[in-house]
PDB file of N, CA and C in Angstrom:
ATOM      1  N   UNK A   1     -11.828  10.116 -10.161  1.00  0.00           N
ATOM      2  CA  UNK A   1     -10.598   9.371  -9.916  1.00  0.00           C
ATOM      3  C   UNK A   1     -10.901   8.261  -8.893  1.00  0.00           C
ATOM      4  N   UNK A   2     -10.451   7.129  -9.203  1.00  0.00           N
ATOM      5  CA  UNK A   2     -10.482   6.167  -7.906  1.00  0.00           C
ATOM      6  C   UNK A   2     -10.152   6.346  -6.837  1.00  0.00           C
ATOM      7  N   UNK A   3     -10.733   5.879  -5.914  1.00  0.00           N
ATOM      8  CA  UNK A   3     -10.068   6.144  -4.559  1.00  0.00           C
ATOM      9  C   UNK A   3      -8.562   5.722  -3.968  1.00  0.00           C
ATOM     10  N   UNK A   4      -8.176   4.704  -4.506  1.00  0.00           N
ATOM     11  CA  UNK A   4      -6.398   4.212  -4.521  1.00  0.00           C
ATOM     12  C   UNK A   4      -5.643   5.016  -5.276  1.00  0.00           C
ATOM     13  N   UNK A   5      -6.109   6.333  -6.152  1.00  0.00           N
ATOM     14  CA  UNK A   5      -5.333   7.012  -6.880  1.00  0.00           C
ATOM     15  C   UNK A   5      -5.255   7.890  -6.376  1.00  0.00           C
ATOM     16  N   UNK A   6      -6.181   7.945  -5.567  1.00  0.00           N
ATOM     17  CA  UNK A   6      -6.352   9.786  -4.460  1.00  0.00           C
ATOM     18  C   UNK A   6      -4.970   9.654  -3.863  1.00  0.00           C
ATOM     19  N   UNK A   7      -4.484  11.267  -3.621  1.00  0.00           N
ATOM     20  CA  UNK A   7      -3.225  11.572  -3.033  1.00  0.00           C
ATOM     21  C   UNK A   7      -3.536  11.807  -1.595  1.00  0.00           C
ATOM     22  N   UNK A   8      -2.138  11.297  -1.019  1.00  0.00           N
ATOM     23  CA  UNK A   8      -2.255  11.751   0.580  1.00  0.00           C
ATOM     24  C   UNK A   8      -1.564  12.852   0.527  1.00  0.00           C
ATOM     25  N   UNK A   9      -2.239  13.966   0.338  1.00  0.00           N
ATOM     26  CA  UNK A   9      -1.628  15.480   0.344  1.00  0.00           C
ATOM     27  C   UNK A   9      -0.216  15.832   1.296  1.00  0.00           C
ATOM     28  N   UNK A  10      -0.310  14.856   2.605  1.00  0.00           N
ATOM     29  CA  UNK A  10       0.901  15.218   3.771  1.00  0.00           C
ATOM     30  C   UNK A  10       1.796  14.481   3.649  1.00  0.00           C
ATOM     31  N   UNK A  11       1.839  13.203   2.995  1.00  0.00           N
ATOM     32  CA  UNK A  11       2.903  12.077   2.546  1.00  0.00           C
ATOM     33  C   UNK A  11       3.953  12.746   1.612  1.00  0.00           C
ATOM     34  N   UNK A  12       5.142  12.174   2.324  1.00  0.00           N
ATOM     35  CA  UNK A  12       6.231  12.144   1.389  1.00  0.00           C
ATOM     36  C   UNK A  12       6.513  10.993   0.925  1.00  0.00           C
ATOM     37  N   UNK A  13       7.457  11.003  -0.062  1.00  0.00           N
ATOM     38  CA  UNK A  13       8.538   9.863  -0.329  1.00  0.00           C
ATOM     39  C   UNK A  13       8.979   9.261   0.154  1.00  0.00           C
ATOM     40  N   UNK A  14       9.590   9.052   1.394  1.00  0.00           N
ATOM     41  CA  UNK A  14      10.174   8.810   2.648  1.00  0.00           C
ATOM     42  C   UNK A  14       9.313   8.247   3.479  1.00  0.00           C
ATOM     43  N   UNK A  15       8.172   8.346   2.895  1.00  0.00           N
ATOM     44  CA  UNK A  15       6.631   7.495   3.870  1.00  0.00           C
ATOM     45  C   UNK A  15       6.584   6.264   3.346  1.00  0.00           C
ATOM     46  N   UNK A  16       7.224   5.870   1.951  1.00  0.00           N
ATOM     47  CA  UNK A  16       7.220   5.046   1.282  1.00  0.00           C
ATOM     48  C   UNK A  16       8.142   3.803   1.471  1.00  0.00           C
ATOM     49  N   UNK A  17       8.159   2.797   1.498  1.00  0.00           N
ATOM     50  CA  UNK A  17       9.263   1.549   1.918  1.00  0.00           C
ATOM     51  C   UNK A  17       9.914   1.219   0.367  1.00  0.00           C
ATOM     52  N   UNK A  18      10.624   1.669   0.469  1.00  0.00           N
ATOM     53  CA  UNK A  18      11.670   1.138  -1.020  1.00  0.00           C
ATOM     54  C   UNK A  18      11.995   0.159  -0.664  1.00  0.00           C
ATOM     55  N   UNK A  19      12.392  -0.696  -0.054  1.00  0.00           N
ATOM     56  CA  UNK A  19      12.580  -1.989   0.061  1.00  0.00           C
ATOM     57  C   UNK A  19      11.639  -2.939  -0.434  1.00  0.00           C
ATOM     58  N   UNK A  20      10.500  -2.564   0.238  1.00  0.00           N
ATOM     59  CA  UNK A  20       9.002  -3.547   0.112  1.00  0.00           C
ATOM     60  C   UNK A  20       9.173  -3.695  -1.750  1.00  0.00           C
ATOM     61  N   UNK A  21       8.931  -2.229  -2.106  1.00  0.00           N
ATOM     62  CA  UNK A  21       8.493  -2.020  -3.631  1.00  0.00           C
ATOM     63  C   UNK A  21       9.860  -2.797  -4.016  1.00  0.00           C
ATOM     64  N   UNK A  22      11.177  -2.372  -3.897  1.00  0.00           N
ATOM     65  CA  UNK A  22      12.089  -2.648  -5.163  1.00  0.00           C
ATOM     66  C   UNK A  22      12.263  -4.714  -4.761  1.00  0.00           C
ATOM     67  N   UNK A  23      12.073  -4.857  -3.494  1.00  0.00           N
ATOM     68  CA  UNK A  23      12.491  -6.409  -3.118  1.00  0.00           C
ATOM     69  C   UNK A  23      10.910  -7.423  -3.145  1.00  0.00           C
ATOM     70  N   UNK A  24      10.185  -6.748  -3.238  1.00  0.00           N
ATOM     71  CA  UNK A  24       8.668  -7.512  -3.092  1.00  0.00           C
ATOM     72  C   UNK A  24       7.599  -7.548  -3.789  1.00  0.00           C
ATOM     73  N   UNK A  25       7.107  -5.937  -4.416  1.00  0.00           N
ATOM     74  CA  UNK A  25       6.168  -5.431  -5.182  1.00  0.00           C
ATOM     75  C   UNK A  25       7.076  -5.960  -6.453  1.00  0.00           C
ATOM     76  N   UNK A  26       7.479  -5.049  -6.642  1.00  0.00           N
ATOM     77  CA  UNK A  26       7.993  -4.922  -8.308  1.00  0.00           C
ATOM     78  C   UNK A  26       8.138  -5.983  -8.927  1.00  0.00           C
ATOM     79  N   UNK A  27       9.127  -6.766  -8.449  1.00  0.00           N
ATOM     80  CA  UNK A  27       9.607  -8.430  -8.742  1.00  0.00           C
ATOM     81  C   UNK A  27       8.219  -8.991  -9.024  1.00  0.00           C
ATOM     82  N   UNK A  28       7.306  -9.069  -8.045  1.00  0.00           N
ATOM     83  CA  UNK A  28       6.049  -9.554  -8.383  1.00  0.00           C
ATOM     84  C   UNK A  28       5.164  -9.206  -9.514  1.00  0.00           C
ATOM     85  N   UNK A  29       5.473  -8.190  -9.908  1.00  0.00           N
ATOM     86  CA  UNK A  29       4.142  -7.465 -10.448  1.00  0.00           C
ATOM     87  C   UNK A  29       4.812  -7.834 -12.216  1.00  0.00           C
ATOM     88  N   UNK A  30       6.418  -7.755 -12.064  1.00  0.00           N
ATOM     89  CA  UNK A  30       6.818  -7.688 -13.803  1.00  0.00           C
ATOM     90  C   UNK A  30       7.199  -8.999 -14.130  1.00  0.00           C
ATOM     91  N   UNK A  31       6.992  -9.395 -15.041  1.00  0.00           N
ATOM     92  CA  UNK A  31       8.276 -10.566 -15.440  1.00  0.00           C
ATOM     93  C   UNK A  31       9.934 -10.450 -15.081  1.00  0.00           C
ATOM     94  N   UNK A  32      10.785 -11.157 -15.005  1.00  0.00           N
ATOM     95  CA  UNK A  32      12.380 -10.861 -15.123  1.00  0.00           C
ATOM     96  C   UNK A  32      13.066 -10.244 -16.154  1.00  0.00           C
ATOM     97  N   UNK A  33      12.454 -10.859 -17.280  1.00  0.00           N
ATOM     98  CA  UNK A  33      12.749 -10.117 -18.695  1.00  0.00           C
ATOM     99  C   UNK A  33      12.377  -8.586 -18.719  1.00  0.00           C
ATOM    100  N   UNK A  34      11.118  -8.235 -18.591  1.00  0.00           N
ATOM    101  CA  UNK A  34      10.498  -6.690 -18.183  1.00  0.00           C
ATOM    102  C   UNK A  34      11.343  -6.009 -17.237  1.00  0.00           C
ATOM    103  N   UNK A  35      11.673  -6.451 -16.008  1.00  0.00           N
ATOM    104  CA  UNK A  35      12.299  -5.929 -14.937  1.00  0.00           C
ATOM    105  C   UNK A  35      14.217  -5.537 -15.707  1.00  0.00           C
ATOM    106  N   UNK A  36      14.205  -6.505 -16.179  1.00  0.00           N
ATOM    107  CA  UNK A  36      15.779  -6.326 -16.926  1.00  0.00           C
ATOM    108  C   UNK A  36      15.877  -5.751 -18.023  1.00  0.00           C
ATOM    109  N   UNK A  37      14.804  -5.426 -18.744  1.00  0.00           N
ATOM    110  CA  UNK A  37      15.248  -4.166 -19.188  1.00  0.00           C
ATOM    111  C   UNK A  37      14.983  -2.626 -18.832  1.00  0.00           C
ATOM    112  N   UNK A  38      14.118  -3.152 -18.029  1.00  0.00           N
ATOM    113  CA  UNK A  38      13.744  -1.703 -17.077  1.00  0.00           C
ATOM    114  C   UNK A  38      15.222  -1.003 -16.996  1.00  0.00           C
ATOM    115  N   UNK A  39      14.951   0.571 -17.343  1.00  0.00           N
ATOM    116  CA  UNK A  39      16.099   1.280 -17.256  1.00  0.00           C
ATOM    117  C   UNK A  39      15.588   2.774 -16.135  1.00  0.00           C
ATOM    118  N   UNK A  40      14.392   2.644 -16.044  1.00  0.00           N
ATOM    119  CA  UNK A  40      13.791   3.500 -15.095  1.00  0.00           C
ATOM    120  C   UNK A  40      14.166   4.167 -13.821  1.00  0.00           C
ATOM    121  N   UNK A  41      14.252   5.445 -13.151  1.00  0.00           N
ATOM    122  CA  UNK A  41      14.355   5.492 -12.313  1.00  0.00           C
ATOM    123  C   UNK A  41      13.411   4.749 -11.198  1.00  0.00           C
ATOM    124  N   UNK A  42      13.880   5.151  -9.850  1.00  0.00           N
ATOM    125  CA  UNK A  42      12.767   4.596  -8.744  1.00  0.00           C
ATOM    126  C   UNK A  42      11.657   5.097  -8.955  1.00  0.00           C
ATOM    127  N   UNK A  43      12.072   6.441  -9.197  1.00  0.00           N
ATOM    128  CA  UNK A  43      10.487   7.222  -9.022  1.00  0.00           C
ATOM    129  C   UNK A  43       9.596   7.139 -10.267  1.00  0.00           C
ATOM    130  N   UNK A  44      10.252   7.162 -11.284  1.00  0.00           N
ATOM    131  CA  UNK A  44       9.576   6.558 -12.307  1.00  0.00           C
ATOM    132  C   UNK A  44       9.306   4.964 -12.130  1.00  0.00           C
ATOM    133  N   UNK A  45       9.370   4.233 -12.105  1.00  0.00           N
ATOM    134  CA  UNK A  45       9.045   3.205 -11.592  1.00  0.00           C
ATOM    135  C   UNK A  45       7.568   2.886 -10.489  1.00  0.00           C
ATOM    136  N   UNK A  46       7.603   4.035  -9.270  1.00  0.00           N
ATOM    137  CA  UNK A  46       6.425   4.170  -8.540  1.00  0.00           C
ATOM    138  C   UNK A  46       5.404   4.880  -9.079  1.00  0.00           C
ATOM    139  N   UNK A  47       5.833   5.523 -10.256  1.00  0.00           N
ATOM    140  CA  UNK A  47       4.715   6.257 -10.981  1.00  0.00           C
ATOM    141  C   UNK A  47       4.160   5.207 -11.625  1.00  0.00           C
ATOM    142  N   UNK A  48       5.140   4.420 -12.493  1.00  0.00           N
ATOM    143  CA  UNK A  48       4.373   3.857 -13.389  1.00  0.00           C
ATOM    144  C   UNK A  48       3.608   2.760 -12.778  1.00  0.00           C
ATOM    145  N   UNK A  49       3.789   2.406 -11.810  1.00  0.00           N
ATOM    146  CA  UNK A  49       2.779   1.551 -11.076  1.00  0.00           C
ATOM    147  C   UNK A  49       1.624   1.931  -9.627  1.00  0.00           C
ATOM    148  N   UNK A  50       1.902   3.698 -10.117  1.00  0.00           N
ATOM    149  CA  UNK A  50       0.710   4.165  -9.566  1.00  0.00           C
ATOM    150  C   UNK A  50       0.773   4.472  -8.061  1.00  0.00           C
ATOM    151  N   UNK A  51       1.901   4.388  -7.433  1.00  0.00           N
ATOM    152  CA  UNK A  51       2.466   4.432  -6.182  1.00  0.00           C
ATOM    153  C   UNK A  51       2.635   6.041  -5.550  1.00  0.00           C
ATOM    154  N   UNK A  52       2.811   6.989  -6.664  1.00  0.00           N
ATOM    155  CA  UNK A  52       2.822   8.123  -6.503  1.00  0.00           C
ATOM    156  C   UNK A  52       2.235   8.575  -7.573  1.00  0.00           C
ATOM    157  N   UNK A  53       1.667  10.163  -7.729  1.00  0.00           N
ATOM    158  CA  UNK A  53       1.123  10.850  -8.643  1.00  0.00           C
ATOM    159  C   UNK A  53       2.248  11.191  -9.514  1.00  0.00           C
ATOM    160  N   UNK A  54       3.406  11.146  -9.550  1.00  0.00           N
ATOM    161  CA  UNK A  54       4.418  11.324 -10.607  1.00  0.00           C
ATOM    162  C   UNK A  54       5.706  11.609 -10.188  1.00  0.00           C
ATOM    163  N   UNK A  55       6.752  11.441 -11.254  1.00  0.00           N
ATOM    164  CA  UNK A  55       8.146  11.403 -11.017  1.00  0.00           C
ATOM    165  C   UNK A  55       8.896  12.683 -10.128  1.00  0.00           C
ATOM    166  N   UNK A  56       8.131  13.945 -10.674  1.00  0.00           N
ATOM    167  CA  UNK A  56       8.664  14.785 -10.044  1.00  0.00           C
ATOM    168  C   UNK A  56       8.049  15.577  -8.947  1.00  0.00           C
ATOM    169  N   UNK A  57       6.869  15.505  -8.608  1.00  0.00           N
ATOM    170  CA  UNK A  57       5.914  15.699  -7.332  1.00  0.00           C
ATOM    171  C   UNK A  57       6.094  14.447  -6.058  1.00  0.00           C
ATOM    172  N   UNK A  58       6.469  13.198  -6.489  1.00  0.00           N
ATOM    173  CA  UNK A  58       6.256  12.161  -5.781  1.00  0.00           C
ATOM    174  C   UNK A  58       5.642  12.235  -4.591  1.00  0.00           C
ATOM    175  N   UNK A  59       4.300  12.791  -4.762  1.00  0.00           N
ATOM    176  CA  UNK A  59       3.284  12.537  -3.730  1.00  0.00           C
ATOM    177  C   UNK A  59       2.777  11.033  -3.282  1.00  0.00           C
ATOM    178  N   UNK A  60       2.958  10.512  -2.455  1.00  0.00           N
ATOM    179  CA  UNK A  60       2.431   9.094  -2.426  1.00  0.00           C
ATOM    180  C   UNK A  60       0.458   8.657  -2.699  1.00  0.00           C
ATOM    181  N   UNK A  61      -0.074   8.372  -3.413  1.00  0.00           N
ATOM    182  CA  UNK A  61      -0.949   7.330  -3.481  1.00  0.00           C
ATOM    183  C   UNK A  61      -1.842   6.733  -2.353  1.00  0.00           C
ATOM    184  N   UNK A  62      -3.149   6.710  -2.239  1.00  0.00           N
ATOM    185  CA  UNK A  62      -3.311   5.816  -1.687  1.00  0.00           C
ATOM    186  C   UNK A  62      -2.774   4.193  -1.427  1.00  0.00           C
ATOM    187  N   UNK A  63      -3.319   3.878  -2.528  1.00  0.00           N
ATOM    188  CA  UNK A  63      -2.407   2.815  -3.232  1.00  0.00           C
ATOM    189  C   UNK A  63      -1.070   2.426  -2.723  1.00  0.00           C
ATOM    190  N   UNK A  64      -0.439   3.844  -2.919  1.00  0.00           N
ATOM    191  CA  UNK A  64       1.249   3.640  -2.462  1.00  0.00           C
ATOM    192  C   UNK A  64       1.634   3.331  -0.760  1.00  0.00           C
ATOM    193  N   UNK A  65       0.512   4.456  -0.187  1.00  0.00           N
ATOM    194  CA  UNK A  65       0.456   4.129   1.229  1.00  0.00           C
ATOM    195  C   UNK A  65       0.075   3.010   1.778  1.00  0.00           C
ATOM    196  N   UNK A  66      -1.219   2.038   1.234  1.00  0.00           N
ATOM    197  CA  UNK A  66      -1.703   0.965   1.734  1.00  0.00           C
ATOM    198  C   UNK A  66      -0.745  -0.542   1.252  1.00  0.00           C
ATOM    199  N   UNK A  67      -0.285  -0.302  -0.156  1.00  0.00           N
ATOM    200  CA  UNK A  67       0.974  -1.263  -0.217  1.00  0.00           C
ATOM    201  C   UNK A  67       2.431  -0.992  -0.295  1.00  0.00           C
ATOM    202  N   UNK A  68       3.147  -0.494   0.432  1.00  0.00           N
ATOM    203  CA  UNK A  68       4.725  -0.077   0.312  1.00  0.00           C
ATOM    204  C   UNK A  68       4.512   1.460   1.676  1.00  0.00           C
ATOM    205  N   UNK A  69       3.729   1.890   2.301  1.00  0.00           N
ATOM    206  CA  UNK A  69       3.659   2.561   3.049  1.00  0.00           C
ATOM    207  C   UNK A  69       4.822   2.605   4.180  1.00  0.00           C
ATOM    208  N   UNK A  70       5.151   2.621   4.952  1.00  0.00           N
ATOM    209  CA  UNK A  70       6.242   2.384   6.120  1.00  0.00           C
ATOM    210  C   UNK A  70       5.313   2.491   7.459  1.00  0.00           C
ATOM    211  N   UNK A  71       4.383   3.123   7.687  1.00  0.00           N
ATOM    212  CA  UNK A  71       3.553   3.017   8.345  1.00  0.00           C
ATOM    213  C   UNK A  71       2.088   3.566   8.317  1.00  0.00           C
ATOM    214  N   UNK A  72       1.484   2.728   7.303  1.00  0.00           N
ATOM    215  CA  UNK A  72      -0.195   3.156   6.242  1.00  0.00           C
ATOM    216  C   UNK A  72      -1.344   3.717   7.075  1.00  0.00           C
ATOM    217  N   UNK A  73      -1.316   3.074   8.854  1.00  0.00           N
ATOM    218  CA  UNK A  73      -2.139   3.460   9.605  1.00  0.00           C
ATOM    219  C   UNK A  73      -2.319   5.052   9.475  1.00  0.00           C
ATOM    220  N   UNK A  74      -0.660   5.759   9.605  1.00  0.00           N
ATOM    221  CA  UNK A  74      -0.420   6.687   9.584  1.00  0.00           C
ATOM    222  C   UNK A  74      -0.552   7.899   8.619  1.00  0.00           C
ATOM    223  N   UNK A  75      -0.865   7.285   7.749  1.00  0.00           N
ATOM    224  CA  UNK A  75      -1.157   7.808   5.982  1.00  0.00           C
ATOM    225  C   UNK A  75      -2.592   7.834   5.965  1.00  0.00           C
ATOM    226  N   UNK A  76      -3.241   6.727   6.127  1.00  0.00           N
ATOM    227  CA  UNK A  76      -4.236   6.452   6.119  1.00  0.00           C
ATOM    228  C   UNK A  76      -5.404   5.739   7.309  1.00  0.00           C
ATOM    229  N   UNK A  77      -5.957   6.639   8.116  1.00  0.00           N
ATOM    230  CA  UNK A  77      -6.911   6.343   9.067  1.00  0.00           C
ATOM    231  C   UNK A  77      -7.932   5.231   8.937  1.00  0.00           C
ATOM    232  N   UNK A  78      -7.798   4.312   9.797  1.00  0.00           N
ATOM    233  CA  UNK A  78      -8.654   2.941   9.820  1.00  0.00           C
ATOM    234  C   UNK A  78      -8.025   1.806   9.130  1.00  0.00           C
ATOM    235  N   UNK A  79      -6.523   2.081   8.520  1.00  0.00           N
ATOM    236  CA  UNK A  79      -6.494   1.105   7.603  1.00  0.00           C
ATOM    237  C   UNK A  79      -5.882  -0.212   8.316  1.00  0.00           C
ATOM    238  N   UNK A  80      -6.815  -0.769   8.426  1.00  0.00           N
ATOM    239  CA  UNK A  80      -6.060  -2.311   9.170  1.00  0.00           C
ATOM    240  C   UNK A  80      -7.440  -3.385   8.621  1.00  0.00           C
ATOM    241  N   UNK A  81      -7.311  -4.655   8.845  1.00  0.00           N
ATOM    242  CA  UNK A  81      -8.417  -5.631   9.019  1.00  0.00           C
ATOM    243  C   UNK A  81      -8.555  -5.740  10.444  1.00  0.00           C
ATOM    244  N   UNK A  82     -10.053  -6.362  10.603  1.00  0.00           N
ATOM    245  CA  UNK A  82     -10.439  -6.933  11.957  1.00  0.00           C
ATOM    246  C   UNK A  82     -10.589  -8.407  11.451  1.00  0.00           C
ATOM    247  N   UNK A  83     -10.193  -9.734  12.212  1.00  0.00           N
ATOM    248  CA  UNK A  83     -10.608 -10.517  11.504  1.00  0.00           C
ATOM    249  C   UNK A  83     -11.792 -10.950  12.900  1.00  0.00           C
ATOM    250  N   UNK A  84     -13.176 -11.053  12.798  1.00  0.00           N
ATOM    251  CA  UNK A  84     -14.010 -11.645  14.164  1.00  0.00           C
ATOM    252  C   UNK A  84     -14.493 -13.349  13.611  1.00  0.00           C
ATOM    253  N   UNK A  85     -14.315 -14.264  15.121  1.00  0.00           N
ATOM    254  CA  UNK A  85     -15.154 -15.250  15.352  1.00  0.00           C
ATOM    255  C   UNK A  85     -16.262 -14.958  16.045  1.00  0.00           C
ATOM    256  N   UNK A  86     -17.267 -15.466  15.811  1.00  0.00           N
ATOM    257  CA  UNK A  86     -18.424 -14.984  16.458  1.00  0.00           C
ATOM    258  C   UNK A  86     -19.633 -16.127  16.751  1.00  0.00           C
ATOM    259  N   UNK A  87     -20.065 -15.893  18.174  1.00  0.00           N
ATOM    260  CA  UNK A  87     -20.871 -17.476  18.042  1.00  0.00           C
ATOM    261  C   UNK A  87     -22.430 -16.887  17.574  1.00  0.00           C
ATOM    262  N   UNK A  88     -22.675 -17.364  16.523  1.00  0.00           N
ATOM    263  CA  UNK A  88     -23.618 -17.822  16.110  1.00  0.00           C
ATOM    264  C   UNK A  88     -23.609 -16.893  14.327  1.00  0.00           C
ATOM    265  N   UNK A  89     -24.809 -17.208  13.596  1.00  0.00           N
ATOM    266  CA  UNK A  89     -24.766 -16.223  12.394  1.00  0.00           C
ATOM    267  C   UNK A  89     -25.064 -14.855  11.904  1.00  0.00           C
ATOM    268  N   UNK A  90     -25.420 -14.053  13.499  1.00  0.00           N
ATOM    269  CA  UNK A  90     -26.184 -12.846  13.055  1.00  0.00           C
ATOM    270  C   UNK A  90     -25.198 -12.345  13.259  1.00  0.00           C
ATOM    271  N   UNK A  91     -25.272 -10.538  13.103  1.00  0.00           N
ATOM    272  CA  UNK A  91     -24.602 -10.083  13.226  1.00  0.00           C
ATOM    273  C   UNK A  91     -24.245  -9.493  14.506  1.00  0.00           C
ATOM    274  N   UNK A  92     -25.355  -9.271  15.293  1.00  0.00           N
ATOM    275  CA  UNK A  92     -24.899  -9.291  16.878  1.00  0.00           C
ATOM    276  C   UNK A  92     -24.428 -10.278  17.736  1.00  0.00           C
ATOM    277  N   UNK A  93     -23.830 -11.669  16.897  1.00  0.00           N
ATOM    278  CA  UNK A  93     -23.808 -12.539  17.713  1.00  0.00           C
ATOM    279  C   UNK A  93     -22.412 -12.037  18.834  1.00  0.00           C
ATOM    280  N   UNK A  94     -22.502 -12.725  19.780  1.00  0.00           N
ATOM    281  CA  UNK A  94     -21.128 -12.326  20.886  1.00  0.00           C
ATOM    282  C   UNK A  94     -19.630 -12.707  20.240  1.00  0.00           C
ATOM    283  N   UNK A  95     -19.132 -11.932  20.448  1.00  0.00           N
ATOM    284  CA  UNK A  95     -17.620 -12.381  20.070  1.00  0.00           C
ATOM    285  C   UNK A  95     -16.721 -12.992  20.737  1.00  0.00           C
ATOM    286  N   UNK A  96     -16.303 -14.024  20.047  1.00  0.00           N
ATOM    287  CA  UNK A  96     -15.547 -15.235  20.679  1.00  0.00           C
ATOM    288  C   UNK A  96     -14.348 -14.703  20.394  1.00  0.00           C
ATOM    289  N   UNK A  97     -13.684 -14.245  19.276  1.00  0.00           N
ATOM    290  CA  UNK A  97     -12.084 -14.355  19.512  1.00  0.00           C
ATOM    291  C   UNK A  97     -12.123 -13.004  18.110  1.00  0.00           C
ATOM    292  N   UNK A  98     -11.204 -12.251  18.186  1.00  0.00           N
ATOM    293  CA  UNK A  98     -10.723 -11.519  17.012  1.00  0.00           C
ATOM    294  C   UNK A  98      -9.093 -11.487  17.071  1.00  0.00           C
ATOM    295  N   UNK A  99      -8.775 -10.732  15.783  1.00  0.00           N
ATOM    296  CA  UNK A  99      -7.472 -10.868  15.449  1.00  0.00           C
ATOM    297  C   UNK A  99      -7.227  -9.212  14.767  1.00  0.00           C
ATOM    298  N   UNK A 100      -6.175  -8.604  14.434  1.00  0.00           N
ATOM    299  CA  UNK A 100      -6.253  -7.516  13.916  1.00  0.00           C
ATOM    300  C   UNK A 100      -4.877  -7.271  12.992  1.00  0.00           C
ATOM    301  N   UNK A 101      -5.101  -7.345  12.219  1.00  0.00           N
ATOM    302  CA  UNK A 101      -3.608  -7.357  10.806  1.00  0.00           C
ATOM    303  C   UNK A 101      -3.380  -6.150  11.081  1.00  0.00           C
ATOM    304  N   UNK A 102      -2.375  -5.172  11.217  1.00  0.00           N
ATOM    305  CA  UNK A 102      -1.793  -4.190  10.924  1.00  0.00           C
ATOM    306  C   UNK A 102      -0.214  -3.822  11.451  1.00  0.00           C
ATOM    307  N   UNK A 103       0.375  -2.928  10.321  1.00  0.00           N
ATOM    308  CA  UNK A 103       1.283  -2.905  10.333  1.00  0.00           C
ATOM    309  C   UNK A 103       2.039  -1.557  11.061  1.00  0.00           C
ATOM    310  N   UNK A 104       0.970  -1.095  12.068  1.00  0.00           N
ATOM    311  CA  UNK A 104       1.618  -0.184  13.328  1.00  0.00           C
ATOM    312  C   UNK A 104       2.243  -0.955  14.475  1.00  0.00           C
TER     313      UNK A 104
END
């Protein structure tokens, strides 16, 4: 199994941002036409896009945790970017400035 399909065994549903998915993900991912005839529940809906292992377990996803998570750090250990400037091209060069994306 892929690793974005692996389950976070301790995640609930409730770990999940329905907002993100129903106002951000979803819209994105379908056409308008697709989305309008969608007659799906939510949870069917996060299944079918892999967000949870299924309608009636709704275990969250890697996947589900790292995009629609409510707080992914928490789901998932390490998950953030580092972004580094660094003077020169190796890899020990000294670090001039970093930045760090995450959503804790």
């Amino acid at each position: 199994m892929p690793f974005d399909l692996q389950l976070i065994s301790f995640a609930k549903l409730q770990d999940l941002n329905r907002d993100t998915f129903e106002r951000g993900y979803f819209p994105g991912a379908f056409s308008a036409d697709v989305l309008e005839a969608n007659d799906r529940s939510y949870e069917q809906r996060l299944c079918a896009c892999r967000m949870i292992d299924g309608a009636q377990s709704c275990t969250p996803t890697i996947l589900g945790g790292m995009v629609i998570g409510n707080r992914p750090r928490d789901l998932i250990p390490c998950n953030y970017l580092q972004f580094l400037r660094v003077d020169g091209a190796e890899l020990d060069a000294p670090i001039l400035d970093e930045a760090v994306l995450d959503d804790a």
